[in-house]
C-alpha atoms as a PDB file:
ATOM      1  CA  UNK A   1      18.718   9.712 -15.775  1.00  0.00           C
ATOM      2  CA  UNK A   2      20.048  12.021 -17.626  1.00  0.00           C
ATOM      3  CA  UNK A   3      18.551  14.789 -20.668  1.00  0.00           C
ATOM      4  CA  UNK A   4      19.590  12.286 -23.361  1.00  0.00           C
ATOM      5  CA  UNK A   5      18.171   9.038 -21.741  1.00  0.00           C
ATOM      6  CA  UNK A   6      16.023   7.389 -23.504  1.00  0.00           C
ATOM      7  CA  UNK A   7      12.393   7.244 -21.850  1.00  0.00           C
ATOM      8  CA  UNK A   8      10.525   3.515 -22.418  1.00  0.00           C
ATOM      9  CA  UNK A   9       6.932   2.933 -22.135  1.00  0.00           C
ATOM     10  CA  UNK A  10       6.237   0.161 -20.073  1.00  0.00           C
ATOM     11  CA  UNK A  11       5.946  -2.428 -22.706  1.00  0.00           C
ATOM     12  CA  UNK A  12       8.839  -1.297 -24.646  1.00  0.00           C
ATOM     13  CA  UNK A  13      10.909  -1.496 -21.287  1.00  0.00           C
ATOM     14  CA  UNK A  14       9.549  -5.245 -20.996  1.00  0.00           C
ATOM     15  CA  UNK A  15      10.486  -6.065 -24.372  1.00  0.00           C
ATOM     16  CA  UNK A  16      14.048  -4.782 -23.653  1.00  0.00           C
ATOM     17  CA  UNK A  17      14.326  -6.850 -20.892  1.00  0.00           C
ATOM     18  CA  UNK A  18      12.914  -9.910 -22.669  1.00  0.00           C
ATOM     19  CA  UNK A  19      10.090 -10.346 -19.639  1.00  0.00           C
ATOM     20  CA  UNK A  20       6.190  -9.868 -19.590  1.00  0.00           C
ATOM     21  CA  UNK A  21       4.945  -6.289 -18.607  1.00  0.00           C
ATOM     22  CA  UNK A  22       2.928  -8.097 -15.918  1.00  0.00           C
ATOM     23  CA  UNK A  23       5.603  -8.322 -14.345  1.00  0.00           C
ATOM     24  CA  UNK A  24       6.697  -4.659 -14.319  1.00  0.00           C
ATOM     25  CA  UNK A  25       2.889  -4.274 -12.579  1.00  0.00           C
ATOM     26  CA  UNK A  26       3.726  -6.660 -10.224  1.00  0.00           C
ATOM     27  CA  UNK A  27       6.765  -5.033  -9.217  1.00  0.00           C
ATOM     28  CA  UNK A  28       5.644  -1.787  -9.169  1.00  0.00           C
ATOM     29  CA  UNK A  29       2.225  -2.962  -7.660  1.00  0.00           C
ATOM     30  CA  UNK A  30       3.945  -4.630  -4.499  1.00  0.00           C
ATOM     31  CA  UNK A  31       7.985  -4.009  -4.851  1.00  0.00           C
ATOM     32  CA  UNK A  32       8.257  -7.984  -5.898  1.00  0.00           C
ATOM     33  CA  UNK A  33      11.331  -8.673  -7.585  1.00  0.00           C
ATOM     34  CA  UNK A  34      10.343 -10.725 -11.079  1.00  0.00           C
ATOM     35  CA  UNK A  35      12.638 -13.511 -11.140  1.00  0.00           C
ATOM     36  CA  UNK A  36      15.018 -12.550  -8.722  1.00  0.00           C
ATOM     37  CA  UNK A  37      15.867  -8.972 -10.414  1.00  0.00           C
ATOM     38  CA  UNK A  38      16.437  -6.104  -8.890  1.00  0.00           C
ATOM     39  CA  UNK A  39      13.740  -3.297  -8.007  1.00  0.00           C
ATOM     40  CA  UNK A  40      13.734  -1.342 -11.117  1.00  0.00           C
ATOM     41  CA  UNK A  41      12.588   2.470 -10.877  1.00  0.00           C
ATOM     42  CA  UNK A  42       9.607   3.889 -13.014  1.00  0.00           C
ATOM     43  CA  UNK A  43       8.287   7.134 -13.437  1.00  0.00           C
ATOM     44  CA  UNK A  44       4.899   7.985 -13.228  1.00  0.00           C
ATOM     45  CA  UNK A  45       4.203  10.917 -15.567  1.00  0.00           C
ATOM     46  CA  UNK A  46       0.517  12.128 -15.266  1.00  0.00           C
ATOM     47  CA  UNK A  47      -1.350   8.856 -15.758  1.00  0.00           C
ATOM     48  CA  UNK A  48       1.600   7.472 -17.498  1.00  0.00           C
ATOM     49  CA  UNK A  49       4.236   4.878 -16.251  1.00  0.00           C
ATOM     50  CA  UNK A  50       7.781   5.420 -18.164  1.00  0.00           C
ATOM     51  CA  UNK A  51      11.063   3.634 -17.430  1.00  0.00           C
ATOM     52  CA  UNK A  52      14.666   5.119 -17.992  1.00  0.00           C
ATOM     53  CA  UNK A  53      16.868   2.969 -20.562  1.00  0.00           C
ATOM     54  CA  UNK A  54      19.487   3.823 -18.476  1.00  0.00           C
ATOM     55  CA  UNK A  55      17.794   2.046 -15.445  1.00  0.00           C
ATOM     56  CA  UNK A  56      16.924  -0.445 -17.627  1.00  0.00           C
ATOM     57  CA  UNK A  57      20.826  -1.118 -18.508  1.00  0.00           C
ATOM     58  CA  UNK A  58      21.626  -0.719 -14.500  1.00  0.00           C
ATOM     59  CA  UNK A  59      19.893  -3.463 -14.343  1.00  0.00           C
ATOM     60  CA  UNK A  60      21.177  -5.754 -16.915  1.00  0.00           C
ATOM     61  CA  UNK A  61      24.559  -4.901 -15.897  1.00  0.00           C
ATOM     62  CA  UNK A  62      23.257  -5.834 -11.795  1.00  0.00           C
ATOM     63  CA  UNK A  63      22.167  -9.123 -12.967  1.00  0.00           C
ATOM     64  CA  UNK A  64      25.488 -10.053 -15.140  1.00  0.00           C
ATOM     65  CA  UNK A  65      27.362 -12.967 -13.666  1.00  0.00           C
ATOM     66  CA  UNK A  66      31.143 -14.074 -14.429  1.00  0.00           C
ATOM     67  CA  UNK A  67      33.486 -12.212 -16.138  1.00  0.00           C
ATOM     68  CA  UNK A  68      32.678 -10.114 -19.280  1.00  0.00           C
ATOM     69  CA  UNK A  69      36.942 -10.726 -20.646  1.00  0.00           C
END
């Protein structure tokens, strides 16, 4: 992260990745990878969960397959 990322609440950060934000819970809830993805990192500020955009591109980028030419 750095001081011009982008912070995501957790449905925002679903809708960017195009997947339900029960399935953020889940991961976060028990580390379970939704559909195969990678463990994405949160941050928990006060009672609030917030995700990085920047994370959020990691990854995208982690899940690409093939070449991007």
């Amino acid at each position: 992260m750095n001081e011009h990322d982008e912070i995501l609440t957790e449905k925002q950060a679903a809708a960017f990745l195009k997947i339900a934000p029960q399935s953020l819970r889940c991961q976060r809830a028990g580390n379970t990878k939704p559909n195969g993805m990678p463990l994405i990192p949160w941050v928990k500020i006060g009672r609030s969960i917030r995700y990085c955009k920047s994370d959020l591109m990691a990854v995208v980028q982690a899940g690409r397959s093939g070449d991007a030419a």
